[in-house]
N, C-alpha and C. Protein backbone atom coordinates (compact mmCIF):
# COMPACT_ATOMS: atom_id res chain seq x y z
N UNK A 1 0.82 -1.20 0.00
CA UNK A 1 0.00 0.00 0.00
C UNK A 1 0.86 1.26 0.00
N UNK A 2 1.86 1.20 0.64
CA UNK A 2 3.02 1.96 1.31
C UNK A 2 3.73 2.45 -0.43
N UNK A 3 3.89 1.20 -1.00
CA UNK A 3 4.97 1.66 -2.35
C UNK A 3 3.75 2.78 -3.90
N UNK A 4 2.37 1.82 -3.41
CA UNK A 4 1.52 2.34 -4.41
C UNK A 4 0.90 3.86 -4.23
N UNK A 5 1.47 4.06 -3.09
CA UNK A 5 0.97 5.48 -2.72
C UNK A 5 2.40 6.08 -2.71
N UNK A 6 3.38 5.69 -2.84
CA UNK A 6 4.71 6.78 -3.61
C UNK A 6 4.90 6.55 -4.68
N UNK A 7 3.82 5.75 -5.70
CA UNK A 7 4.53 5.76 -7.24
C UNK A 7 3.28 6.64 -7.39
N UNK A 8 1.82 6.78 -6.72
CA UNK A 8 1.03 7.62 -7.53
C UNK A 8 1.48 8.89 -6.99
N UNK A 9 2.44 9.68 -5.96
CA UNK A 9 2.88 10.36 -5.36
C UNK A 9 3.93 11.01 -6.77
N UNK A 10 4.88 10.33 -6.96
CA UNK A 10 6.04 10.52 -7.94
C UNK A 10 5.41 10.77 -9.43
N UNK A 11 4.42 10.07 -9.72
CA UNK A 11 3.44 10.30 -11.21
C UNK A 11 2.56 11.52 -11.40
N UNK A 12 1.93 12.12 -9.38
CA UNK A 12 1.28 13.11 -9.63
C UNK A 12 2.40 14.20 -9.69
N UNK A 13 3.56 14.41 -9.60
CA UNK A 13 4.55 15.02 -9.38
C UNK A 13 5.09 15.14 -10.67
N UNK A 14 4.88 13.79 -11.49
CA UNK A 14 5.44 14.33 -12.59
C UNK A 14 4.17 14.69 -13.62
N UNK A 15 3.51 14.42 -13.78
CA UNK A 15 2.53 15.01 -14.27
C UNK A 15 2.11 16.55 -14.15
N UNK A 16 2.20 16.84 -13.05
CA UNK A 16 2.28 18.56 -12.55
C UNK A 16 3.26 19.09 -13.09
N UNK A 17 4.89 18.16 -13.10
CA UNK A 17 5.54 19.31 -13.71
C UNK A 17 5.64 19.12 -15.39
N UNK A 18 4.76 18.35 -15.88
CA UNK A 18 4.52 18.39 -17.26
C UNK A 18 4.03 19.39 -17.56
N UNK A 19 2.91 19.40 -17.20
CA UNK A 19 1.88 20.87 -17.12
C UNK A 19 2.80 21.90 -16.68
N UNK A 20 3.34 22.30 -15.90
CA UNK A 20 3.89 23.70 -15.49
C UNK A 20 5.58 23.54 -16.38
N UNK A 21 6.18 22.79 -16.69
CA UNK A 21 7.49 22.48 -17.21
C UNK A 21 8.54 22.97 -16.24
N UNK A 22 7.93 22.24 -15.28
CA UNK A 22 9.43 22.49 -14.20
C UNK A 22 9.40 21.13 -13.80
N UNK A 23 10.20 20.09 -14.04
CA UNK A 23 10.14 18.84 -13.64
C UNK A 23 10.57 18.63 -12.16
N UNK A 24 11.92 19.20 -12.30
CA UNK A 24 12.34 19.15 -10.72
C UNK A 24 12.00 20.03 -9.76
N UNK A 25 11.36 21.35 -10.11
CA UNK A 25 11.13 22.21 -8.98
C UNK A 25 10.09 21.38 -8.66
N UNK A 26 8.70 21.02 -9.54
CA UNK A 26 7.74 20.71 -8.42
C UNK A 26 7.34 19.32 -8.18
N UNK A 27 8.60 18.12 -8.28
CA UNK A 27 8.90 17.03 -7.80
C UNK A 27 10.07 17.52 -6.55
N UNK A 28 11.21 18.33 -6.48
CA UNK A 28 11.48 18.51 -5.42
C UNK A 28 10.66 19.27 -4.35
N UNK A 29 9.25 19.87 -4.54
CA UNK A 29 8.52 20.25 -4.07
C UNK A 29 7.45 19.28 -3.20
N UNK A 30 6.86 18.55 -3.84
CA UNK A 30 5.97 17.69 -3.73
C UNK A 30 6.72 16.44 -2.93
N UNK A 31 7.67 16.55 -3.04
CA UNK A 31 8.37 15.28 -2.31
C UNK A 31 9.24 15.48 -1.06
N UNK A 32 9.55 16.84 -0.55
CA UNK A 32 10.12 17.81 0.28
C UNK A 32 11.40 17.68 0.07
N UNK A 33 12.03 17.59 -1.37
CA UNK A 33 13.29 16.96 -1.53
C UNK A 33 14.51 18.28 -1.41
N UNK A 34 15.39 18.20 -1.00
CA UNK A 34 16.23 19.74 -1.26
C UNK A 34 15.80 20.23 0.32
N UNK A 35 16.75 21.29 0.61
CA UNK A 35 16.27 22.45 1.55
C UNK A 35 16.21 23.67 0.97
N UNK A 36 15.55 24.78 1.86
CA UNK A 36 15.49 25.78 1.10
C UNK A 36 16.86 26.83 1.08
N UNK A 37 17.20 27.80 0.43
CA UNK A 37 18.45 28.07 0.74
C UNK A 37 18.62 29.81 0.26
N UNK A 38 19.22 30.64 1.28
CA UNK A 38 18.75 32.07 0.57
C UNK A 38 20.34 32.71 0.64
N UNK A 39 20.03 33.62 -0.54
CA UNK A 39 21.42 34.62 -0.09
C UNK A 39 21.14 36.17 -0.89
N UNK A 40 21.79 36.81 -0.03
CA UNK A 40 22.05 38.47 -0.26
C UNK A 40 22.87 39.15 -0.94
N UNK A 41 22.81 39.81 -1.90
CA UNK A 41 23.92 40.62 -2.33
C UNK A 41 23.82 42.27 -2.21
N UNK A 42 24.73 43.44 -1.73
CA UNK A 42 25.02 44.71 -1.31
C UNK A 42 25.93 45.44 -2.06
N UNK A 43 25.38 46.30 -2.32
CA UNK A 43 26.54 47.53 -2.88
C UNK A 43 26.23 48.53 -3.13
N UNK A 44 26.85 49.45 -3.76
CA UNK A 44 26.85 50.44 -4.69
C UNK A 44 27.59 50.68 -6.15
N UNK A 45 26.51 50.97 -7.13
CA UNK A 45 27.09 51.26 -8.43
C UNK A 45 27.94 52.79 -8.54
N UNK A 46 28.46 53.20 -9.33
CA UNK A 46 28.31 54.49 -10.10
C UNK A 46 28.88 54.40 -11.30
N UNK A 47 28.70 55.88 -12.22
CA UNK A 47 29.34 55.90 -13.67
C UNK A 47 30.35 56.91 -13.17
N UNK A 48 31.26 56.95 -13.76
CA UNK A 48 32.37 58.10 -13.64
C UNK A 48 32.03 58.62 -12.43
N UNK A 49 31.90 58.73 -11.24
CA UNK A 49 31.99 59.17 -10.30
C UNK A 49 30.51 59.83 -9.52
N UNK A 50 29.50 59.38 -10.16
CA UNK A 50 28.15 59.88 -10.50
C UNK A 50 27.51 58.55 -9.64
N UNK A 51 26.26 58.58 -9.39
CA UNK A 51 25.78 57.25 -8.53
C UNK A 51 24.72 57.24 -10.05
N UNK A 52 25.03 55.40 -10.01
CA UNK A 52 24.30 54.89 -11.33
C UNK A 52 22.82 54.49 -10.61
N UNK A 53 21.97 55.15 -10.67
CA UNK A 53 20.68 55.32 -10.43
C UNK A 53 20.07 54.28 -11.36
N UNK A 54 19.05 53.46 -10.84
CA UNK A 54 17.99 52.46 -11.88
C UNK A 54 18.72 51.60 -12.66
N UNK A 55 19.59 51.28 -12.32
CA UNK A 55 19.82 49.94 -12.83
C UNK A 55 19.80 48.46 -12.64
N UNK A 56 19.21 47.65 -13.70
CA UNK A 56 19.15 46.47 -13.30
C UNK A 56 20.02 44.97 -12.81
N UNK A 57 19.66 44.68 -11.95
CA UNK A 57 20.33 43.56 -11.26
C UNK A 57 19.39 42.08 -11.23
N UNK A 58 19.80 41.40 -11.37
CA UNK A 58 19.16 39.91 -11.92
C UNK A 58 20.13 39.02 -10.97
N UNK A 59 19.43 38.58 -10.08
CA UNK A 59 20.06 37.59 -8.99
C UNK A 59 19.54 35.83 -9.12
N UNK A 60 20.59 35.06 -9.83
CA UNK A 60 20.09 33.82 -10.60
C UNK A 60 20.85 32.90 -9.63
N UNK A 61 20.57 31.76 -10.01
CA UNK A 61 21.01 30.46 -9.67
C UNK A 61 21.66 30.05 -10.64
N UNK A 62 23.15 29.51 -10.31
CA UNK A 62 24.31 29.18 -11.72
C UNK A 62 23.68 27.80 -11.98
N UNK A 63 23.48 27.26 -13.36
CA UNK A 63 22.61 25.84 -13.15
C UNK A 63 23.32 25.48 -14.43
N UNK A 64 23.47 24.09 -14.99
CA UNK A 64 23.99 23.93 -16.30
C UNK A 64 23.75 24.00 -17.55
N UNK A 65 22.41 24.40 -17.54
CA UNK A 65 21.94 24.38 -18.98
C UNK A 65 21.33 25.87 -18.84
N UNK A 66 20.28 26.43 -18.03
CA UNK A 66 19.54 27.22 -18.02
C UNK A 66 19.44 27.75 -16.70
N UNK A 67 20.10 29.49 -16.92
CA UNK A 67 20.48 30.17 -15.08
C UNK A 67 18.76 29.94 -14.88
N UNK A 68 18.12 30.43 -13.30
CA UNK A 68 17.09 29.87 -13.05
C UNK A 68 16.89 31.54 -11.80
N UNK A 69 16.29 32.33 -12.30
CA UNK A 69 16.34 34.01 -11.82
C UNK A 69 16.01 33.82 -10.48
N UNK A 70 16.48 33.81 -9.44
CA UNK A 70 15.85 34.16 -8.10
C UNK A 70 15.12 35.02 -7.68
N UNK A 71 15.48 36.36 -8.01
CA UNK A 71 15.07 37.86 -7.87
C UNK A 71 15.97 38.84 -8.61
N UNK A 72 14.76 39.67 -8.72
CA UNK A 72 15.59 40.87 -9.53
C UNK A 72 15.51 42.31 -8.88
N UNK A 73 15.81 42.92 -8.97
CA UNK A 73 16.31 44.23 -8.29
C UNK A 73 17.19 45.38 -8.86
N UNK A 74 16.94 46.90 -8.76
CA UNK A 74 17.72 47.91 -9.28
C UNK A 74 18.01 48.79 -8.11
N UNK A 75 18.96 49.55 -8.67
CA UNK A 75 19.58 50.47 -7.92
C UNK A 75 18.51 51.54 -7.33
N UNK A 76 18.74 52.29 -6.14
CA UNK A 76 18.37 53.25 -6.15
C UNK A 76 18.84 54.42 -6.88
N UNK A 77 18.32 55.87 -5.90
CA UNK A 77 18.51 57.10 -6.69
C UNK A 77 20.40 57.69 -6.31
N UNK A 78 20.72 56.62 -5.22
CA UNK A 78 22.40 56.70 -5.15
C UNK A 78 22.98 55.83 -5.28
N UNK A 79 22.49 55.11 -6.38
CA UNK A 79 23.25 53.93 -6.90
C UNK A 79 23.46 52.64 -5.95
N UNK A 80 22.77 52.65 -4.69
CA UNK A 80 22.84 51.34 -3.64
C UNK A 80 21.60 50.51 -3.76
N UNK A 81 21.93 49.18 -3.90
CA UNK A 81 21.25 48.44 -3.80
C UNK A 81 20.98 47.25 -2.84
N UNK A 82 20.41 46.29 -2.48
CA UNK A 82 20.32 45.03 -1.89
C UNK A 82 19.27 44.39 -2.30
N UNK A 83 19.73 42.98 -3.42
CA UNK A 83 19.18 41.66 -3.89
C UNK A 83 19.34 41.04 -2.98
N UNK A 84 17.76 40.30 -2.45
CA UNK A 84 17.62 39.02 -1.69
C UNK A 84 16.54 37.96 -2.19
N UNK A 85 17.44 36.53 -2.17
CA UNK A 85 16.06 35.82 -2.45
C UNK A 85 16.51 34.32 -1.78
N UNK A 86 15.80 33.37 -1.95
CA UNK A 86 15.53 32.12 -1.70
C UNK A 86 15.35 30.96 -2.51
N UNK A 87 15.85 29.79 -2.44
CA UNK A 87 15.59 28.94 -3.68
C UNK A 87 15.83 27.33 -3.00
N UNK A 88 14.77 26.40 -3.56
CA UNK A 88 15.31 24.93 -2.70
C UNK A 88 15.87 24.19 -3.81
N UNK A 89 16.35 23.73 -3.34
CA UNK A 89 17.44 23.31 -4.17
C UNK A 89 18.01 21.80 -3.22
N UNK A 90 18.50 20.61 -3.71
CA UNK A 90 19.04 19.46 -3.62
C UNK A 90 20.62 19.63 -2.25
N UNK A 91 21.65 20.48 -3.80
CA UNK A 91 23.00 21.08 -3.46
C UNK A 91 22.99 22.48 -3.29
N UNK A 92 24.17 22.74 -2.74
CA UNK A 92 24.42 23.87 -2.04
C UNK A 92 24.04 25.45 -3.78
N UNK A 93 22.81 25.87 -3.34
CA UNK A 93 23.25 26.88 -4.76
C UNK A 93 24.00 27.56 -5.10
N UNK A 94 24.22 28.03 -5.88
CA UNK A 94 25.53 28.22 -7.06
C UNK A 94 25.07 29.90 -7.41
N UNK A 95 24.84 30.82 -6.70
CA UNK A 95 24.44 32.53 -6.94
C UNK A 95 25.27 33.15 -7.51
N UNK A 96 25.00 34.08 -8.60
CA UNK A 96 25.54 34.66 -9.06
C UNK A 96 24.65 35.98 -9.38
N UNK A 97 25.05 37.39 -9.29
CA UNK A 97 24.34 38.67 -10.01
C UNK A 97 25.07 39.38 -11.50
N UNK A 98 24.38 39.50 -12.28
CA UNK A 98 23.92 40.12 -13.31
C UNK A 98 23.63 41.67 -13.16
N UNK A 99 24.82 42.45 -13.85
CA UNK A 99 24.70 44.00 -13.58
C UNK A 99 24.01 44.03 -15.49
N UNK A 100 23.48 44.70 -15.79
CA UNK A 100 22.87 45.69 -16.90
C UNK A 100 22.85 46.88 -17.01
N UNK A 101 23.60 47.86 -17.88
CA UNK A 101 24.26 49.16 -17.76
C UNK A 101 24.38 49.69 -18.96
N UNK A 102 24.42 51.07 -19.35
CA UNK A 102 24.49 51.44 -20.39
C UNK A 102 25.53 52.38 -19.77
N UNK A 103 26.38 52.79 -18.90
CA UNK A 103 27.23 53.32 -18.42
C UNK A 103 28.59 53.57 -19.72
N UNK A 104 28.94 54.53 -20.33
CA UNK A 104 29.71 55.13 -21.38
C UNK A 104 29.41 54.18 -22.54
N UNK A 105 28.08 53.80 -22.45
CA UNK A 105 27.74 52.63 -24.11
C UNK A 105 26.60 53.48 -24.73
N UNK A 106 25.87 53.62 -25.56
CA UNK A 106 24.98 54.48 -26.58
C UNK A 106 24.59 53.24 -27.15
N UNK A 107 24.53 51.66 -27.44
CA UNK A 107 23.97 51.30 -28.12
C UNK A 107 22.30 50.53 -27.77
N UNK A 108 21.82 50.01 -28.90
CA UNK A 108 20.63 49.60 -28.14
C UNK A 108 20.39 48.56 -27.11
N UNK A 109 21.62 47.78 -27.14
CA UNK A 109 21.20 47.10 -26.07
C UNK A 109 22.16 47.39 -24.80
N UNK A 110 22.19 46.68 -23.77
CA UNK A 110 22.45 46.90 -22.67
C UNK A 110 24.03 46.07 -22.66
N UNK A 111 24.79 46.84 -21.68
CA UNK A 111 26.36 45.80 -21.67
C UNK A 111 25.77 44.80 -19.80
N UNK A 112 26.48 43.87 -19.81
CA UNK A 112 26.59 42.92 -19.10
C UNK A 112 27.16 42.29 -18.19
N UNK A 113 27.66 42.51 -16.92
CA UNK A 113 29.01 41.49 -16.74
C UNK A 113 28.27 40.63 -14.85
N UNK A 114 29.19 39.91 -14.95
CA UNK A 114 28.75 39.30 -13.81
C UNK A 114 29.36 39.07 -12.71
N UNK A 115 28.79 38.63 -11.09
CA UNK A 115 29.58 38.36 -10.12
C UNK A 115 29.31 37.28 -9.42
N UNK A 116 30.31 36.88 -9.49
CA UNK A 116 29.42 35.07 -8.53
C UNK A 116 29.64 35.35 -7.17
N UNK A 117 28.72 34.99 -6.66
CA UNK A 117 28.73 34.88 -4.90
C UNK A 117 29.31 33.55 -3.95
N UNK A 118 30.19 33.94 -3.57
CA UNK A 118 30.76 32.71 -2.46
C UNK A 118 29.78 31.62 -2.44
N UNK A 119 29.81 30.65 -1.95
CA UNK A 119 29.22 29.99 -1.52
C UNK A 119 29.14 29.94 0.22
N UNK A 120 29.76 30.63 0.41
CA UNK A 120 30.01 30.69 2.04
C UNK A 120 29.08 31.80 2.41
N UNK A 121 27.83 32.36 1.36
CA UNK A 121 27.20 33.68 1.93
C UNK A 121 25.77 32.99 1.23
N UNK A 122 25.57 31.76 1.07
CA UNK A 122 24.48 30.93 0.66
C UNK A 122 24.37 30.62 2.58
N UNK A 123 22.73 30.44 2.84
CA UNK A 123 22.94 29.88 4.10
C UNK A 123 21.49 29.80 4.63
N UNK A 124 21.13 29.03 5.41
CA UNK A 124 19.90 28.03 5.64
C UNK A 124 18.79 29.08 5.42
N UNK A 125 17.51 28.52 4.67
CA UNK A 125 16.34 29.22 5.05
C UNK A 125 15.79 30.29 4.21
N UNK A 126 14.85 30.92 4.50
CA UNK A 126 14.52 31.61 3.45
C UNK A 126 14.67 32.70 3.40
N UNK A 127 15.31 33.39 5.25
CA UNK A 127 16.13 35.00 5.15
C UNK A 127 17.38 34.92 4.66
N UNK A 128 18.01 35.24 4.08
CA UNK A 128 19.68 35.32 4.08
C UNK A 128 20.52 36.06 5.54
N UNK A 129 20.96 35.28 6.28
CA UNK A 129 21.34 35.82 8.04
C UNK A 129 23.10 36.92 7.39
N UNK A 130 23.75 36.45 5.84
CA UNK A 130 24.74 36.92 5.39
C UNK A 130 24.64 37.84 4.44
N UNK A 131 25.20 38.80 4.27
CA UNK A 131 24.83 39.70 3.32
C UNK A 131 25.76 39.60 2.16
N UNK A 132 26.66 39.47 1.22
CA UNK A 132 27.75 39.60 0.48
C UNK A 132 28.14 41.20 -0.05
N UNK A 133 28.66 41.80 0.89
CA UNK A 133 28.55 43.48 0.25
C UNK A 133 29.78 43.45 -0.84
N UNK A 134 29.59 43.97 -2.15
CA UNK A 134 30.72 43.63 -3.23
C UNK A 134 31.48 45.24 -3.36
N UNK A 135 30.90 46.27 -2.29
CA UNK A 135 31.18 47.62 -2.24
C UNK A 135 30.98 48.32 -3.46
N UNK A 136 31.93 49.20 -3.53
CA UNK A 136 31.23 50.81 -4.35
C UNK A 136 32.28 50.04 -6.15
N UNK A 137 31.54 49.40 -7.17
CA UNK A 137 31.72 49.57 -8.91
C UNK A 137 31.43 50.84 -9.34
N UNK A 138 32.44 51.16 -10.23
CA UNK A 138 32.21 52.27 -11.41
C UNK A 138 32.15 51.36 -12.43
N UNK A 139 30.93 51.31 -13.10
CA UNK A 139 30.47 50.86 -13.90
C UNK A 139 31.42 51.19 -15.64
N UNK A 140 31.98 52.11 -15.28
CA UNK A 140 33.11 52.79 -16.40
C UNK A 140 33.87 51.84 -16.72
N UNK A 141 34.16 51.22 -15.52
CA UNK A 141 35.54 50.35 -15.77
C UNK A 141 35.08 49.01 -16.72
N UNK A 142 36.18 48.57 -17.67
CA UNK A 142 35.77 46.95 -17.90
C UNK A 142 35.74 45.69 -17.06
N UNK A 143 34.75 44.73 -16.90
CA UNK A 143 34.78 44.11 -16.19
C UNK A 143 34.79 42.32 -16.27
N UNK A 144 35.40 41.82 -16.32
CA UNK A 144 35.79 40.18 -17.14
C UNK A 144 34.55 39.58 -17.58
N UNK A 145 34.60 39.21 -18.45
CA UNK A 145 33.43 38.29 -19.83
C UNK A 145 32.49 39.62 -19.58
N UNK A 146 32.55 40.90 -19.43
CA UNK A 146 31.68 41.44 -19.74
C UNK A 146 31.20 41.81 -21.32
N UNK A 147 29.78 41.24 -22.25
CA UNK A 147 29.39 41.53 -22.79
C UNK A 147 28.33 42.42 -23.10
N UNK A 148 27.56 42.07 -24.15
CA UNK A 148 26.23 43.19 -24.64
C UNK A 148 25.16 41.95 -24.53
N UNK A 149 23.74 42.49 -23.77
CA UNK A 149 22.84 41.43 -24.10
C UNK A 149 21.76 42.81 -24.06
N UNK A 150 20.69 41.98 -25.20
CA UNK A 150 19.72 42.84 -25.76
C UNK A 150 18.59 41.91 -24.90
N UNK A 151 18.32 40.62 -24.58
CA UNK A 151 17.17 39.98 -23.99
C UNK A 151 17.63 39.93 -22.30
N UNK A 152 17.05 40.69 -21.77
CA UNK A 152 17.24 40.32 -20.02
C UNK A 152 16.11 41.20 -19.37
């Protein structure tokens, strides 16, 4: 009775995430598989010495095929921000933020670059108790694999 009520358990699980196309979020959901796991990121932007006001920040989960957005977030009107979010997950998650800037660029799309977060500032639950402050970027400067992305 015991096994036929975890295979219709695992079938309604996968069936749900047929319909929604998240296989593992809502089989690790439905099955309480994973813990939940949150983290913070802090700073301040600017352009040339100016506070980069409204810009976007995209706080993802590093995953292998397809990043998986946690939360998103922009600057204020002095360029400081704080991204927080939560995600359950199996293994320890893999955070990384996503700056978007048009800071000394004119073209139509937006330039790009990224910062991965420790893993030592990932930590139980669904507040983040750690903050990761990455301090004060001038967005002026170049910043490694930074590219141009037009979809974000």
């Amino acid at each position: 009775m015991v096994t036929i009520s975890l295979v219709l358990l695992l079938l309604s699980g996968t069936i749900l995430a047929q319909n929604f196309g998240s296989n593992d979020v809502v089989v690790k959901n439905v099955l309480g598989i994973g813990s939940t796991q949150s983290v913070a990121v802090s700073g301040r932007l600017i352009c040339n010495g100016r506070p980069a006001a409204n810009i976007k920040l995209k706080l993802y989960e590093n995953e292998i095929f397809f990043d998986r957005l946690i939360e998103e977030g922009r600057t204020d009107g002095n360029g400081q921000f704080r991204v927080t979010g939560s995600k359950r997950e199996i293994t320890t998650i893999d955070p990384k933020l996503n700056v978007y800037h048009k800071c000394n660029y004119n073209g139509l799309c937006d330039q790009k670059f990224t910062i991965h977060i420790p893993k030592d500032f990932v930590t139980s639950g669904s507040q983040a108790s750690r903050t990761f402050d990455i301090g004060t970027l001038n967005l002026a400067n170049n910043f490694p694999g930074q590219s141009t992305d037009c979809i974000n």
